[in-house]
C-alpha atoms as a PDB file:
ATOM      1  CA  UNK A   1      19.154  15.529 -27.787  1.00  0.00           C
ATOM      2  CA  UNK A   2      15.928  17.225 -26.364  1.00  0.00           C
ATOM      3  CA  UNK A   3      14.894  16.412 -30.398  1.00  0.00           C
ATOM      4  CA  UNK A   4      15.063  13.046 -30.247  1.00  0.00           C
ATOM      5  CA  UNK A   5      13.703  13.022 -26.545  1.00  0.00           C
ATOM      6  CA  UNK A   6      10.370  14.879 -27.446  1.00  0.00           C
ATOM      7  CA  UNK A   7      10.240  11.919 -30.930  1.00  0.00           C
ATOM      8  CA  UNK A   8      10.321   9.285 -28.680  1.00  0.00           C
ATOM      9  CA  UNK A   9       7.788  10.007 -25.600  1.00  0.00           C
ATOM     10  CA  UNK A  10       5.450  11.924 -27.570  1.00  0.00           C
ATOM     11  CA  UNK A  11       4.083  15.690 -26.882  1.00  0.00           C
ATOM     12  CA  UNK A  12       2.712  16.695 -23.702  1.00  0.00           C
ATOM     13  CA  UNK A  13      -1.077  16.570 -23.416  1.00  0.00           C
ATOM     14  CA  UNK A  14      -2.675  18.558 -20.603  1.00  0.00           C
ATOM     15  CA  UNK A  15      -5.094  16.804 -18.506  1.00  0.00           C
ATOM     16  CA  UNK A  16      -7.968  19.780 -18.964  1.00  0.00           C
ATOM     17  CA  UNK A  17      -7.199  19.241 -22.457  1.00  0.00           C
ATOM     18  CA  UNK A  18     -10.875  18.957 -24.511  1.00  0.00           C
ATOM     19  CA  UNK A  19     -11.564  15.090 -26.017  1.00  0.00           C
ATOM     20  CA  UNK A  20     -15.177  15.799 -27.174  1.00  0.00           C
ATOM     21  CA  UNK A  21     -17.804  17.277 -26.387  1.00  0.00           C
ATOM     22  CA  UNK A  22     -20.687  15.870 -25.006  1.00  0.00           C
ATOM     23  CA  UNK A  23     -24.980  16.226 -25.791  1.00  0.00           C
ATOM     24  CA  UNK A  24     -25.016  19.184 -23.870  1.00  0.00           C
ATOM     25  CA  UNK A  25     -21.637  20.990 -24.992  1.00  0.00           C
ATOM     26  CA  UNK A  26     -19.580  19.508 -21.636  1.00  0.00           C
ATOM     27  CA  UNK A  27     -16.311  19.672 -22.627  1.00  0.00           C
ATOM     28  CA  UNK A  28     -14.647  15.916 -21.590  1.00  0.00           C
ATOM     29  CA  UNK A  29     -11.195  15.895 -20.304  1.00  0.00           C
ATOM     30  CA  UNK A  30      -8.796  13.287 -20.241  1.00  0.00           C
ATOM     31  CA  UNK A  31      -9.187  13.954 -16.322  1.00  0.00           C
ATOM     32  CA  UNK A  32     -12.520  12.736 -16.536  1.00  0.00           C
ATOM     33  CA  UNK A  33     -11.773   9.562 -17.675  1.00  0.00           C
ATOM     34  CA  UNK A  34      -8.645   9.170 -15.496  1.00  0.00           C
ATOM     35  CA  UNK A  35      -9.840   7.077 -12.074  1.00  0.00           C
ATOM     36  CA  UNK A  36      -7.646   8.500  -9.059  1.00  0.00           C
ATOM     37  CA  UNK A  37      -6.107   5.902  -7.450  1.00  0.00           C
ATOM     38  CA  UNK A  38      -4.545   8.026  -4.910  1.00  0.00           C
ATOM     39  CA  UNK A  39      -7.397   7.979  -2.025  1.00  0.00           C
ATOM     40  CA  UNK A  40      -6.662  10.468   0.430  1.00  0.00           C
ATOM     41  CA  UNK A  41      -9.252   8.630   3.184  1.00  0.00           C
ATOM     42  CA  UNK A  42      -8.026   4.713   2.256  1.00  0.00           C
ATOM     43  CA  UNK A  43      -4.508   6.142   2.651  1.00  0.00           C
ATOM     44  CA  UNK A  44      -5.396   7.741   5.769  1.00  0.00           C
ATOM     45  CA  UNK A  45      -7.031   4.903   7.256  1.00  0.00           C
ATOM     46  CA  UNK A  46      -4.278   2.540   6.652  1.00  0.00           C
ATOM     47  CA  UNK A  47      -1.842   4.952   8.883  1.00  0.00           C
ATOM     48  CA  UNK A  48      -4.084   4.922  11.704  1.00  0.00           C
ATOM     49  CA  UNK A  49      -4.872   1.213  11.526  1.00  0.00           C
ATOM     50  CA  UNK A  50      -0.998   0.757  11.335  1.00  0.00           C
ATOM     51  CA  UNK A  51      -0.396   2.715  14.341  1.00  0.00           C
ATOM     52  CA  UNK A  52      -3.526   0.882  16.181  1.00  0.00           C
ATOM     53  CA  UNK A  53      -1.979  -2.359  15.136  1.00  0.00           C
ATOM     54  CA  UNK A  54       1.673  -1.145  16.159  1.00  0.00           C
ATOM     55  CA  UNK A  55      -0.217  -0.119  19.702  1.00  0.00           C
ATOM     56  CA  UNK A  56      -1.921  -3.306  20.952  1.00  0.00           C
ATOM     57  CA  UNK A  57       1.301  -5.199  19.834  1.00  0.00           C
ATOM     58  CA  UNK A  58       3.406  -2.945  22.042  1.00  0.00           C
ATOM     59  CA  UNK A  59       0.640  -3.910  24.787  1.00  0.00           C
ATOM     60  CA  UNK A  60       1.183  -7.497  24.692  1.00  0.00           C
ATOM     61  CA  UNK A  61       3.673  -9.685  26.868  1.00  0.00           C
ATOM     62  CA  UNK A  62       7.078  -9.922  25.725  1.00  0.00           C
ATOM     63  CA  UNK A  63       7.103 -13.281  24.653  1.00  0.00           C
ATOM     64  CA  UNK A  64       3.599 -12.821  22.928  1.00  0.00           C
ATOM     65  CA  UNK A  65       5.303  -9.968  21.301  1.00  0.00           C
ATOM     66  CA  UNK A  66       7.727 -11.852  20.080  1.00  0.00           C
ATOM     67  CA  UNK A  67       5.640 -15.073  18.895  1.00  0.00           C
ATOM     68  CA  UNK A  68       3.514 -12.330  17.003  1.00  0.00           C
ATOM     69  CA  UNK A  69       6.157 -10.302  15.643  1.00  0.00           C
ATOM     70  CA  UNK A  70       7.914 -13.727  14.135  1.00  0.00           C
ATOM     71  CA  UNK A  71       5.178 -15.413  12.905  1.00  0.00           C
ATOM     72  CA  UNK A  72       3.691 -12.370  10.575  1.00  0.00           C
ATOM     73  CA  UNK A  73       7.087 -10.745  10.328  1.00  0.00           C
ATOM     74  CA  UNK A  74       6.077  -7.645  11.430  1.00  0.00           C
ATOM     75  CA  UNK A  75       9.419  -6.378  12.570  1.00  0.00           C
ATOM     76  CA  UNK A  76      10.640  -5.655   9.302  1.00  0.00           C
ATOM     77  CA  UNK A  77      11.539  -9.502   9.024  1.00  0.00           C
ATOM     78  CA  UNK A  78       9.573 -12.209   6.196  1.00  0.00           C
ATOM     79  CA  UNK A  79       7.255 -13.742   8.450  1.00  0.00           C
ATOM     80  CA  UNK A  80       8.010 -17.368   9.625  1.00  0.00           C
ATOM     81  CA  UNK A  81       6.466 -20.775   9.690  1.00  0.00           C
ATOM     82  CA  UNK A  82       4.453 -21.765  12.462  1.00  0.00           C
ATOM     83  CA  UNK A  83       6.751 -24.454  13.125  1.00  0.00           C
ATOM     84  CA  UNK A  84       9.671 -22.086  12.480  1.00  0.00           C
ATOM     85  CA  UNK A  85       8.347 -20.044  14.718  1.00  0.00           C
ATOM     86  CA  UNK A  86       8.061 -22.756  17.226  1.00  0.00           C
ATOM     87  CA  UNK A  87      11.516 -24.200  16.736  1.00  0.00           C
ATOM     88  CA  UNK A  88      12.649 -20.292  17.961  1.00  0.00           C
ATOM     89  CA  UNK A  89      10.921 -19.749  20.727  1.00  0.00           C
ATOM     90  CA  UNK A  90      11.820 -23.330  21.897  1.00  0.00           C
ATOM     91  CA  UNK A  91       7.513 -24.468  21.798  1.00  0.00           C
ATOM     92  CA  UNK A  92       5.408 -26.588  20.559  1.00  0.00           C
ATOM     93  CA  UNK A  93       3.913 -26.054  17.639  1.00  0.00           C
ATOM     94  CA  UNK A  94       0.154 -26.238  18.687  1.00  0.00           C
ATOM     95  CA  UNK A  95       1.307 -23.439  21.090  1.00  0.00           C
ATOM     96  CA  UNK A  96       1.896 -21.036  17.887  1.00  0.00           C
END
């Protein structure tokens, strides 16, 4: 079973693994072509600007709270229509 496993994915290459060598005998490495797409900082950012967001929300009046929460569906919930959102809360639309 492990046989037929290893035939189908392929063998393992490292990621410090030599492709060629450059002008000046660098070695390149499949790591060097691989982009990193896991950015510490961007991910980082995104938490506090989460929590910030989560914050002012928590700041606003109940029924603001509410409106906002609804209308981008930020409680977890798809986010509604503005005249969804309306029809709720018992408003007028323009009010949304």
């Amino acid at each position: 079973m492990q046989f037929r496993r290893e035939k189908k994915v392929g063998p393992t290459v490292s990621l410090q693994e030599s492709l060629d060598t450059g002008k000046d005998d660098s070695a390149l490495t499949l790591s060097d072509l691989l982009q990193d797409t896991a950015c510490m900082e961007e991910t980082c950012e995104k938490k506090d600007d989460a929590s910030r967001l989560r914050s002012l929300i928590e700041a606003l009046p109940a029924r603001e709270r509410q409106l906002v929460l609804l209308r981008y569906g930020l409680g977890g919930q798809p986010p509604l229509t503005q005249s969804e959102t309306a029809q709720l809360l018992g408003i007028s639309r323009s009010y949304v």
